[in-house]
Each structure stands twice: as C-alpha cells, then as structure tokens.
C-alpha atoms as a PDB file:
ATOM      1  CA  UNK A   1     106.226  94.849  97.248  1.00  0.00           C
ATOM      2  CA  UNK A   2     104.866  91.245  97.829  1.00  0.00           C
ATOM      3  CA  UNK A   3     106.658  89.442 101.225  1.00  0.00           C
ATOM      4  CA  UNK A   4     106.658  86.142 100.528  1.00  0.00           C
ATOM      5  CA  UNK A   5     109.354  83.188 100.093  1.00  0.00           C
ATOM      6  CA  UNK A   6     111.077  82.538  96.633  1.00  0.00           C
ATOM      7  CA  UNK A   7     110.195  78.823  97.527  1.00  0.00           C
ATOM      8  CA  UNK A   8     106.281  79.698  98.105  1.00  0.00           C
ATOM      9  CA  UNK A   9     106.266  80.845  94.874  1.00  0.00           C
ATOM     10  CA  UNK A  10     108.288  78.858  92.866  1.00  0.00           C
ATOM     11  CA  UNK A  11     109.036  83.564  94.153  1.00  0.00           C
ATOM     12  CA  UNK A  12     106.443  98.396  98.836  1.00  0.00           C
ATOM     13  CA  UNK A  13     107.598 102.718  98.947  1.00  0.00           C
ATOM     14  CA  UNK A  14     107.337 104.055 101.811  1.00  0.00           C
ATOM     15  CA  UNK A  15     103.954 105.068 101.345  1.00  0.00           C
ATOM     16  CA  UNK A  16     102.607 100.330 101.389  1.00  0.00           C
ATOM     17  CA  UNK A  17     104.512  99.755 103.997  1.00  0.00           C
ATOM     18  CA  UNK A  18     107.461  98.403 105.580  1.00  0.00           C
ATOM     19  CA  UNK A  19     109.916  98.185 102.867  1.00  0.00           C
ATOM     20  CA  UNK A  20     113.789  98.096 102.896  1.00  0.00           C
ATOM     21  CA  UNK A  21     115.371 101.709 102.370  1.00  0.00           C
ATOM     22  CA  UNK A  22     115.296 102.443  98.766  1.00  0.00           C
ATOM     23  CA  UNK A  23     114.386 106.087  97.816  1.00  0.00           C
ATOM     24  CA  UNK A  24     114.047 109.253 100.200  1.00  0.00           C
ATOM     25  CA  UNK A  25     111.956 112.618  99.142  1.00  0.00           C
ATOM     26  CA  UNK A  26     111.523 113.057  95.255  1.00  0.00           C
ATOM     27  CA  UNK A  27     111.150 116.104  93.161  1.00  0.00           C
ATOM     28  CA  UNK A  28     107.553 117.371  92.360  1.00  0.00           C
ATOM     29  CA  UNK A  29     106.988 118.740  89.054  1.00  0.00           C
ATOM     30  CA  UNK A  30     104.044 120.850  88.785  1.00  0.00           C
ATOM     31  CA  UNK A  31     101.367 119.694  86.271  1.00  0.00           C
ATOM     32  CA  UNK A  32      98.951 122.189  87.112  1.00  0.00           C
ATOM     33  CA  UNK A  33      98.967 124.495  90.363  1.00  0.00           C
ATOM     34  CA  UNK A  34      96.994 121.274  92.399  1.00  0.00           C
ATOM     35  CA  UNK A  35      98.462 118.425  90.509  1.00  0.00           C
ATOM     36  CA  UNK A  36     102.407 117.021  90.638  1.00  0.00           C
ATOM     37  CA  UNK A  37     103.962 114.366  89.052  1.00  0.00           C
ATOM     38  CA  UNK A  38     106.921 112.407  91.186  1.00  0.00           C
ATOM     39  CA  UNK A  39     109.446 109.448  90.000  1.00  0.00           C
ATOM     40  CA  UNK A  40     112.356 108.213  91.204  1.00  0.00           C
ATOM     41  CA  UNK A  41     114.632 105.138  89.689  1.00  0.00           C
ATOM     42  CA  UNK A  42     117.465 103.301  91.584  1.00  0.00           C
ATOM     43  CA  UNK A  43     119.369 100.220  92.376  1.00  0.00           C
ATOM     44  CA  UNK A  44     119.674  98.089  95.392  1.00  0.00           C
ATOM     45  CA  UNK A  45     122.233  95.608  96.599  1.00  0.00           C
ATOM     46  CA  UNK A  46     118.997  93.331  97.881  1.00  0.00           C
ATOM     47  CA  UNK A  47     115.090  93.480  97.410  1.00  0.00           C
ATOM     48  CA  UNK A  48     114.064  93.171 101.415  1.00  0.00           C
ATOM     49  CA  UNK A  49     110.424  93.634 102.279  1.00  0.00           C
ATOM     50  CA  UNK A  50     108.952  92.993 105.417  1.00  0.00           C
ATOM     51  CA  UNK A  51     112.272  91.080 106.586  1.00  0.00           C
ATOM     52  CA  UNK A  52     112.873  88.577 103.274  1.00  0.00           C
ATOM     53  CA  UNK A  53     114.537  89.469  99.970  1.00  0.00           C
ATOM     54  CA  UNK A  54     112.802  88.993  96.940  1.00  0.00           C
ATOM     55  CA  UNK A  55     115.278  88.896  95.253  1.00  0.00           C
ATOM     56  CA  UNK A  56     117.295  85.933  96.350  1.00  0.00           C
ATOM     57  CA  UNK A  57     119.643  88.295  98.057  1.00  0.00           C
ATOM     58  CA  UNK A  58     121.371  89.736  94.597  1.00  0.00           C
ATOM     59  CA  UNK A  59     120.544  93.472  93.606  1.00  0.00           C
ATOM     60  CA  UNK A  60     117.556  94.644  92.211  1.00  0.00           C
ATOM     61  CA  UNK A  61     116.595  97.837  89.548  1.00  0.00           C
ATOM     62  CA  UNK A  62     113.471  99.739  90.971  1.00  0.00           C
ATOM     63  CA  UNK A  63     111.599 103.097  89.831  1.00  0.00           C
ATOM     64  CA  UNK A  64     108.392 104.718  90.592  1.00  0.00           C
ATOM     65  CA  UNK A  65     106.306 107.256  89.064  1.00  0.00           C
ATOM     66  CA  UNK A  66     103.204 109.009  91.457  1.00  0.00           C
ATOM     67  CA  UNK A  67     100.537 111.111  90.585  1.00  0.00           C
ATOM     68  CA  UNK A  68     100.034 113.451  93.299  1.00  0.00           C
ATOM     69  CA  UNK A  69      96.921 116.169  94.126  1.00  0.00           C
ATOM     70  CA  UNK A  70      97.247 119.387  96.330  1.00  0.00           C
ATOM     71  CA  UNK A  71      94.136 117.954  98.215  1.00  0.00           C
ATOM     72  CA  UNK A  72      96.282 114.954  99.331  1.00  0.00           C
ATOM     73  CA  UNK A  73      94.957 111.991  96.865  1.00  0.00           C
ATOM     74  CA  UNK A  74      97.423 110.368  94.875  1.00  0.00           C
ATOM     75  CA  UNK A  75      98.179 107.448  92.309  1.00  0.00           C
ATOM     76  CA  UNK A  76     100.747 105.648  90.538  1.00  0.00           C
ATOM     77  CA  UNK A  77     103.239 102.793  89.763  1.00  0.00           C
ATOM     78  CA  UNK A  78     105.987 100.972  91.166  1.00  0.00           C
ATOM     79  CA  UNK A  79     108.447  98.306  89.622  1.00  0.00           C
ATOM     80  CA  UNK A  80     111.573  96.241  90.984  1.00  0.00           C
ATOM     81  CA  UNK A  81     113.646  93.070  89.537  1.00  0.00           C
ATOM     82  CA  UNK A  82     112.385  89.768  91.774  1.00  0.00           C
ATOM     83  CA  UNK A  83     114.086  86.502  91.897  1.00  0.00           C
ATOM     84  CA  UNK A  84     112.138  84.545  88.600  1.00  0.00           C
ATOM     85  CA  UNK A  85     108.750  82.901  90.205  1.00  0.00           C
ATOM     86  CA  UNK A  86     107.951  79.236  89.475  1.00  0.00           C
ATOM     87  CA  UNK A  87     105.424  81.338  86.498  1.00  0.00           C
ATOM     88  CA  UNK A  88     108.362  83.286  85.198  1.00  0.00           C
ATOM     89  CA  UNK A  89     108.184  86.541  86.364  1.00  0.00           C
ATOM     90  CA  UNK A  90     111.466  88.495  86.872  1.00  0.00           C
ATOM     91  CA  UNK A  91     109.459  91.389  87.489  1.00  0.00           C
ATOM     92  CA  UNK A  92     107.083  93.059  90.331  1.00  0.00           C
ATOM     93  CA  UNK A  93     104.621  95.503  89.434  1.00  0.00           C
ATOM     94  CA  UNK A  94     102.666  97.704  92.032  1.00  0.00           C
ATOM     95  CA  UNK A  95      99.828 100.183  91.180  1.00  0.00           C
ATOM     96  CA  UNK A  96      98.349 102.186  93.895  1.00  0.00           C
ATOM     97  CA  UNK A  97      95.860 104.671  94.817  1.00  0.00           C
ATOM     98  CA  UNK A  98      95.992 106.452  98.261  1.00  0.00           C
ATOM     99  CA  UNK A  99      95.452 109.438 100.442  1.00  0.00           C
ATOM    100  CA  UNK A 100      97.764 111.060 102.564  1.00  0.00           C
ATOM    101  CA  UNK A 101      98.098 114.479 104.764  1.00  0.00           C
ATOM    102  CA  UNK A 102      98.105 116.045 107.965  1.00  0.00           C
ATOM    103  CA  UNK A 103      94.550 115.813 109.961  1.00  0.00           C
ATOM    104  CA  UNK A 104      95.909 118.480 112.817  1.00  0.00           C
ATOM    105  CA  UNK A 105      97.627 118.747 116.090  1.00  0.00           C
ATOM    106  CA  UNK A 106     101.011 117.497 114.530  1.00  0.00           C
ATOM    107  CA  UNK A 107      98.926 114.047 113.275  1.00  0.00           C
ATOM    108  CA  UNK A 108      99.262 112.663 109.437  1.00  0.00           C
ATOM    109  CA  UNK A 109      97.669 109.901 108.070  1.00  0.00           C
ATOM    110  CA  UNK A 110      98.155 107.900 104.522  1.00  0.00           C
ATOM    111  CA  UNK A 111      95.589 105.073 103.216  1.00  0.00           C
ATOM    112  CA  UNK A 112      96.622 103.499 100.542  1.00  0.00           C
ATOM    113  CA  UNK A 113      95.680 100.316  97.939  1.00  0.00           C
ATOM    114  CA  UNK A 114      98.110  98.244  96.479  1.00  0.00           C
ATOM    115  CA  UNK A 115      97.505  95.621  93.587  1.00  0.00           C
ATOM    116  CA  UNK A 116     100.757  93.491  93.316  1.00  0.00           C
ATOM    117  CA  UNK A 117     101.285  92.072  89.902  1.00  0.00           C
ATOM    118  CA  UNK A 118     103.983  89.770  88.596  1.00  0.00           C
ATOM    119  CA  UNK A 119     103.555  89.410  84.514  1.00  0.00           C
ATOM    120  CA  UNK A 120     104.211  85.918  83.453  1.00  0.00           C
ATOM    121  CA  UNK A 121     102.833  85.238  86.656  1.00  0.00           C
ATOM    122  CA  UNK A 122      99.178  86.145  86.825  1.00  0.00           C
ATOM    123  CA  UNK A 123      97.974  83.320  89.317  1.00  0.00           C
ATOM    124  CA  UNK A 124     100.083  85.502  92.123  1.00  0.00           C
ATOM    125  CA  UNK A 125      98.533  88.953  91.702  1.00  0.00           C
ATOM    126  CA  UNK A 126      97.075  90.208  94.832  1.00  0.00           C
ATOM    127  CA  UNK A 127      95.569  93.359  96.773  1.00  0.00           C
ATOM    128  CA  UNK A 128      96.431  95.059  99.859  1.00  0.00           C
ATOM    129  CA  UNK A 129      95.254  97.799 102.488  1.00  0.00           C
ATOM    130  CA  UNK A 130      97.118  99.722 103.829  1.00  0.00           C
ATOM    131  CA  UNK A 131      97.033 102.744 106.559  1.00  0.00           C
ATOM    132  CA  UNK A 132      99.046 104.460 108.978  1.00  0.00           C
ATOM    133  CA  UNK A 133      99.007 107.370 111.693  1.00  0.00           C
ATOM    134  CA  UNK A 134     102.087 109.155 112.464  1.00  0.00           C
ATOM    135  CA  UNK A 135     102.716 112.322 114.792  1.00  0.00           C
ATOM    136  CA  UNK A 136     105.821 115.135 114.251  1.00  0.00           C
ATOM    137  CA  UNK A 137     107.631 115.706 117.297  1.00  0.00           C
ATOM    138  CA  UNK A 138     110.495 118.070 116.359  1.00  0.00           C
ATOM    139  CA  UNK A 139     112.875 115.926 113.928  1.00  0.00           C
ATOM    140  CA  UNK A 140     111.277 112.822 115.130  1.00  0.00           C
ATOM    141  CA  UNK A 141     107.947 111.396 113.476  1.00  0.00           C
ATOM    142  CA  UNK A 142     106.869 108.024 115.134  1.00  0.00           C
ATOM    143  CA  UNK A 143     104.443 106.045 113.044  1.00  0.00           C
ATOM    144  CA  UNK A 144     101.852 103.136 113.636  1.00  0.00           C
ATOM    145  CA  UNK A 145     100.771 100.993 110.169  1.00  0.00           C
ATOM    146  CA  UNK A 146      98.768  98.033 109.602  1.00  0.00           C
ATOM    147  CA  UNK A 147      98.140  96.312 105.999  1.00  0.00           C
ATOM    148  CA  UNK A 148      95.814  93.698 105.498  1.00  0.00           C
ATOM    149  CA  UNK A 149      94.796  91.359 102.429  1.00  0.00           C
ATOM    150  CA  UNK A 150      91.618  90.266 102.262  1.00  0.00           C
ATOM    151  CA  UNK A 151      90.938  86.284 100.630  1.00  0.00           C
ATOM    152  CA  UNK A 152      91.221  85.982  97.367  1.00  0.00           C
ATOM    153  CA  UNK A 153      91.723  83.392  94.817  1.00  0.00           C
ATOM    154  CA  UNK A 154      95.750  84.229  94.497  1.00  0.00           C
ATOM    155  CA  UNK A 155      96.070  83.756  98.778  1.00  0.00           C
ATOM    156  CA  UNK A 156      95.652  80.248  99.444  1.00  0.00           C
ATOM    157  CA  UNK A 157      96.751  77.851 102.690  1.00  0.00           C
ATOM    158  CA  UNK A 158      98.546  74.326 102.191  1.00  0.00           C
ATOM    159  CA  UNK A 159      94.997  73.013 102.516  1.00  0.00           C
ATOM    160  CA  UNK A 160      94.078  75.096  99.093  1.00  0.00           C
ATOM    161  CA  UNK A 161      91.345  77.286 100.598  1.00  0.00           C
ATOM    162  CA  UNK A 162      91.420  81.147 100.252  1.00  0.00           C
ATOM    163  CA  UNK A 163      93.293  82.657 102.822  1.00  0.00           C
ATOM    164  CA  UNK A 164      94.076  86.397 104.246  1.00  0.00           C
ATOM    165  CA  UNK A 165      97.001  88.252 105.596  1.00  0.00           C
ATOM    166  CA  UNK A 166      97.494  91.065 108.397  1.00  0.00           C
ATOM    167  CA  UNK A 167     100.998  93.067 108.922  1.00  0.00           C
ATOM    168  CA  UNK A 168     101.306  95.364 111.955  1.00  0.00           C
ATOM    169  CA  UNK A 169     104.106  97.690 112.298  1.00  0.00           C
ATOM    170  CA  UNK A 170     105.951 100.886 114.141  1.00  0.00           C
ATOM    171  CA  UNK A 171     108.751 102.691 113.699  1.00  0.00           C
ATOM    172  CA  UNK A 172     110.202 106.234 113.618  1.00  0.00           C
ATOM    173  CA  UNK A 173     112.285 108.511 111.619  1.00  0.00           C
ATOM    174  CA  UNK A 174     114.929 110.821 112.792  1.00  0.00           C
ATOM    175  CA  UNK A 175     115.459 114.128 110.341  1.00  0.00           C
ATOM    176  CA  UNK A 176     119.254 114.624 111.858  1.00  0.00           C
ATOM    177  CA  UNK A 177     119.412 118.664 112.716  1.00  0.00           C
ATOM    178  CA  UNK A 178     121.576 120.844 110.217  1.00  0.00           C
ATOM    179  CA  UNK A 179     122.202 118.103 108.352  1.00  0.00           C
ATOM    180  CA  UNK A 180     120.879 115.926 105.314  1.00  0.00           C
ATOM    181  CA  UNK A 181     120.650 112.630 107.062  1.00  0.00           C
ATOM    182  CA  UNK A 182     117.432 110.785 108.138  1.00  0.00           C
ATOM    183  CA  UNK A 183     117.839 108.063 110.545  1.00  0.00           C
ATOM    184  CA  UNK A 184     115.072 105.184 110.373  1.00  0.00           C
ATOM    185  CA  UNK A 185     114.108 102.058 112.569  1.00  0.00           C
ATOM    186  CA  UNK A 186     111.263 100.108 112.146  1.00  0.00           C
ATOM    187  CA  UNK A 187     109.655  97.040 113.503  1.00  0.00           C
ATOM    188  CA  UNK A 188     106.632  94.502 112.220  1.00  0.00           C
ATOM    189  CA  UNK A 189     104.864  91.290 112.987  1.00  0.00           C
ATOM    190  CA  UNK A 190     103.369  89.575 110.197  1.00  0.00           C
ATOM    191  CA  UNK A 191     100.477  86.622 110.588  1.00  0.00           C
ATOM    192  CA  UNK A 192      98.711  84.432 107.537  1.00  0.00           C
ATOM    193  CA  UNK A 193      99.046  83.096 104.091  1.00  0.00           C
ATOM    194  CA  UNK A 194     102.413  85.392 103.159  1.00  0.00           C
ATOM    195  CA  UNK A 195     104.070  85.475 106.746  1.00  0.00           C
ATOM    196  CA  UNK A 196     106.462  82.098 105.747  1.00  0.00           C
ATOM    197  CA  UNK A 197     105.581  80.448 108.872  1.00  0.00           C
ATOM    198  CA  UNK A 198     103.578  78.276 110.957  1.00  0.00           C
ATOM    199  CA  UNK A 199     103.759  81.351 114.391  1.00  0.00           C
ATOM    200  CA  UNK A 200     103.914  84.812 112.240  1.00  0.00           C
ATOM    201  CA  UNK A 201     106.670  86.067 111.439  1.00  0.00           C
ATOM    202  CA  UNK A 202     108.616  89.713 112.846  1.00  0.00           C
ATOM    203  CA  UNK A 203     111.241  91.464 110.938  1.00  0.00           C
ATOM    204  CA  UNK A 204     112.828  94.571 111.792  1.00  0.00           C
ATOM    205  CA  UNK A 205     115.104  97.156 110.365  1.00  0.00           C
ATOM    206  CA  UNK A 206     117.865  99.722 111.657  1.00  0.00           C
ATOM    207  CA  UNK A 207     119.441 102.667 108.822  1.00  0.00           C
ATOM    208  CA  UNK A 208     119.147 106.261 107.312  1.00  0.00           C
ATOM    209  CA  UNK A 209     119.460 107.656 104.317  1.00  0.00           C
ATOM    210  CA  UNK A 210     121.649 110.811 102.884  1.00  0.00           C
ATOM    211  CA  UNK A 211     120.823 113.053 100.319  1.00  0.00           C
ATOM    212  CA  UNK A 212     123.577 114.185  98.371  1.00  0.00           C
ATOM    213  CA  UNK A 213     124.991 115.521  94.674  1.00  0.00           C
ATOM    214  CA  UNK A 214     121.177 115.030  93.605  1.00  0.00           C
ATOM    215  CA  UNK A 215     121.088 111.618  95.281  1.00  0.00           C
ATOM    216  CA  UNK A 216     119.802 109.441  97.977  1.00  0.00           C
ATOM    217  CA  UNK A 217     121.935 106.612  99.470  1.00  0.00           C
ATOM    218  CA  UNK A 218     120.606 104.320 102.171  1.00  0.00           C
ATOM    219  CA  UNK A 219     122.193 101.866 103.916  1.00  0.00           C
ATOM    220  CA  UNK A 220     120.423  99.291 106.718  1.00  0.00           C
ATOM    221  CA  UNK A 221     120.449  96.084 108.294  1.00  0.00           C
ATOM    222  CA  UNK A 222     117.731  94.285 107.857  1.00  0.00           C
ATOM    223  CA  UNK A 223     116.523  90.784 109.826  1.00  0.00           C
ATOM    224  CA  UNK A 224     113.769  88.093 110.822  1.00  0.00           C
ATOM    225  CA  UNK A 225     112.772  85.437 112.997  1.00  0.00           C
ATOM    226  CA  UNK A 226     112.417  83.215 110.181  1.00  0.00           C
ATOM    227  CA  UNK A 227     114.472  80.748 107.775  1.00  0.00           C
ATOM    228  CA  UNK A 228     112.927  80.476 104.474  1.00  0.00           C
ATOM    229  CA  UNK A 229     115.536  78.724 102.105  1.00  0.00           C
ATOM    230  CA  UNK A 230     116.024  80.602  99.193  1.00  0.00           C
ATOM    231  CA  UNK A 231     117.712  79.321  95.503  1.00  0.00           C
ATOM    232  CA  UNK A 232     121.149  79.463  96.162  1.00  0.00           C
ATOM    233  CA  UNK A 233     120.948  77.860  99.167  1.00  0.00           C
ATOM    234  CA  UNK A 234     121.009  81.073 101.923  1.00  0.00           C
ATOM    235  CA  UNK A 235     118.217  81.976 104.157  1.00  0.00           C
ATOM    236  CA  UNK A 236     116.514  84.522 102.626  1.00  0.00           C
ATOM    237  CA  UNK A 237     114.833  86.231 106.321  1.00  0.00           C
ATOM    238  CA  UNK A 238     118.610  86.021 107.805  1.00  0.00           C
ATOM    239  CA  UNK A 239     120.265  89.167 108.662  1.00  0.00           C
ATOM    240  CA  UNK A 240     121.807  91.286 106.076  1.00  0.00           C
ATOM    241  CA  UNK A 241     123.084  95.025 105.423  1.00  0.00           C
ATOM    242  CA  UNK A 242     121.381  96.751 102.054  1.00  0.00           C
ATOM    243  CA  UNK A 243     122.830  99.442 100.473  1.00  0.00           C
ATOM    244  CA  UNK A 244     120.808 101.831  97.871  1.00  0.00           C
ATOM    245  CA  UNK A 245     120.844 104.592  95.316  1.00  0.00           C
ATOM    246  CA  UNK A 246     118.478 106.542  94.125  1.00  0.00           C
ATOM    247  CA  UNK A 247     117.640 109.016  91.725  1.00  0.00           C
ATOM    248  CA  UNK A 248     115.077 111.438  91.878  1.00  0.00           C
ATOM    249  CA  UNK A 249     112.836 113.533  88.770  1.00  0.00           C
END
C-alpha cells in the first residue's frame, strides 16, 4: 500500500493505515480453536492510498489472506494491480505481521509491520511501522495512527541520500444502528521521501461501506493538497469518488 507518485517511480487494509475503502469485516475460519484464517478478494474503480491513486486512476484487482491468533497476533499478505513502475511492476505486494486487541476501558490498539514489494521492481521495496489507538464509544470508534519508515537504501531524496517518512492520521467510524452500514471519515498529513512534495502533503477521505448478499460495497471521495501528474495526463492527488466490491472467505 506504497503512497507515492506514478512519476516518482517511473510508479494498505485497514489494519497499515489510511487506505481507500476496499474491504469491510471478513469471515474467520477456524484452524484450530486459537488460530483463524481470513481472505477477502475484490475490485476497485481506483487504487487511492493516503490521497493518490496508484493506479493511474483506472481500477485495480486486490485480495488478502491473514493469519490470525486468539491472543491477538496476526500475519499475512496483501496484493493489488498498480499503474506499471519505471522497473515493470504491475503488481504490489504487502506482507505483514502485527498485533491487535482491546487493552481495557473501551481502548484497542493494533501494531503492525509492513514490507512493500513490487516484483520486477526490487530497487522500490520498503518497510513500514505502523500503530494506532482507538476508543468505542457506542457505534462510534475514533482512532489516532501514525506510520513511519525508517532510511533505507529504497527511500532516497533528489540529493540521493537515504531518506525516511512519517504519516499521522485520525479518523472515525460510524456502525449505523439497526442497520448494515458503516460510515467512515478520515484525515492524514504526510511529511518525507514518499509525501510528493516539497511542504507534506494531507489527504482526506469521506464514505461507508454496506454489507450485503455476502458482499461489501464502499463508496468515498477521496482528495489532497497536492498535484502529482500522473500518465495520462490527470492529477493523480485530485479529488475523486471510488467505488468497491468485495468478497469475503
């Protein structure tokens, strides 16, 4: 779930942060009584994450598959379709480890690792923190995230030299009473080597999903305070609306 500008180079869930709405809750199945397996595959009309598409603003095929255990840990993988990087890759490829579950008085927590890779493309592979505190009021559950990547030889400034990355963000969900509707809004302010700008960048994002006939659909509008000029021309951090299915297993 990489944020960064098709023209930087060349080109989440959800549990790394901050991505457009693709998927809402997925079937368990039980392994074993501590240990569950969850996937989910689906299609979106554009690849947003933190504010740009990935995928030059066309759709995008994504699926997941997480390992989960009763005492909270989990692993697993993530794919989606990208806009081909100046390497080749048509393809992102997330595998994370985390841990995630409710520390008391109505508080939850999730940290999670993220290693981004884009085959083809190996000279863009990079890894990511992430954590985030949230609190259940009722239907609504605020929550308060930062991710940060640390140097490494894949993150480097105009000037060549290893460079880092830091996203803050907020936001809330809204489990609509008596109904299967979740409302979502989300803000974020993004500042080094991946924020596609000289002053940070900030994105934010207004939708909900609806589960229904064994389905998910989202639908959100999704914008940025920055222009980054994407392959066919368009401004891939303008405002858009993204629509999504999903299938859970």
């Amino acid at each position: 779930m990489r944020c960064v500008a098709l023209s930087t180079l060349g080109l989440v869930s959800a549990m790394l942060c901050g991505t457009t709405l693709s998927a809402g809750k997925v079937k368990a199945k039980e392994l074993s009584p501590t240990v569950s397996v969850t996937a989910d595959a689906g299609v979106v009309s554009d690849y947003r994450f933190r504010g740009l598409s990935l995928s030059d603003k066309d759709p995008a095929v994504q699926g997941g598959l997480t390992v989960s255990t009763l005492s909270g840990f989990y692993a697993g993988v993530w794919g989606s379709t990208i806009k081909e990087t100046a390497g080749g890759a048509d393809v992102e490829v997330d595998l994370f480890v985390g841990y995630g579950g409710d520390i008391g008085n109505g508080f939850s927590t999730n940290v999670s690792f993220a290693y981004y890779l884009y085959p083809g493309d190996g000279n863009i592979d990079y890894l990511e923190g992430n954590a985030s505190l949230s609190y259940a009021l009722g239907p609504l559950t605020p929550t308060l995230g930062v991710a940060y990547a640390p140097k490494q030889d894949s993150l480097r400034n105009a000037f060549g030299a290893k460079a880092d990355n830091f996203y803050v963000y907020g936001g809330a969900d809204f489990a609509v009473p008596g109904t299967p509707a979740t409302l979502v809004a989300r803000i974020g302010y993004e500042t080094g080597v991946l924020d596609a700008s000289d002053n940070g960048k900030w994105d934010w994002q207004l939708g909900g999903t609806v589960r229904a006939y064994g389905l998910t659909f989202g639908l959100s509008y999704v914008d940025s305070n920055v222009r980054v000029p994407g392959a066919s021309g368009g401004n891939l951090g303008g405002a858009g609306v993204v629509a999504s299915v999903t299938a859970s297993f």
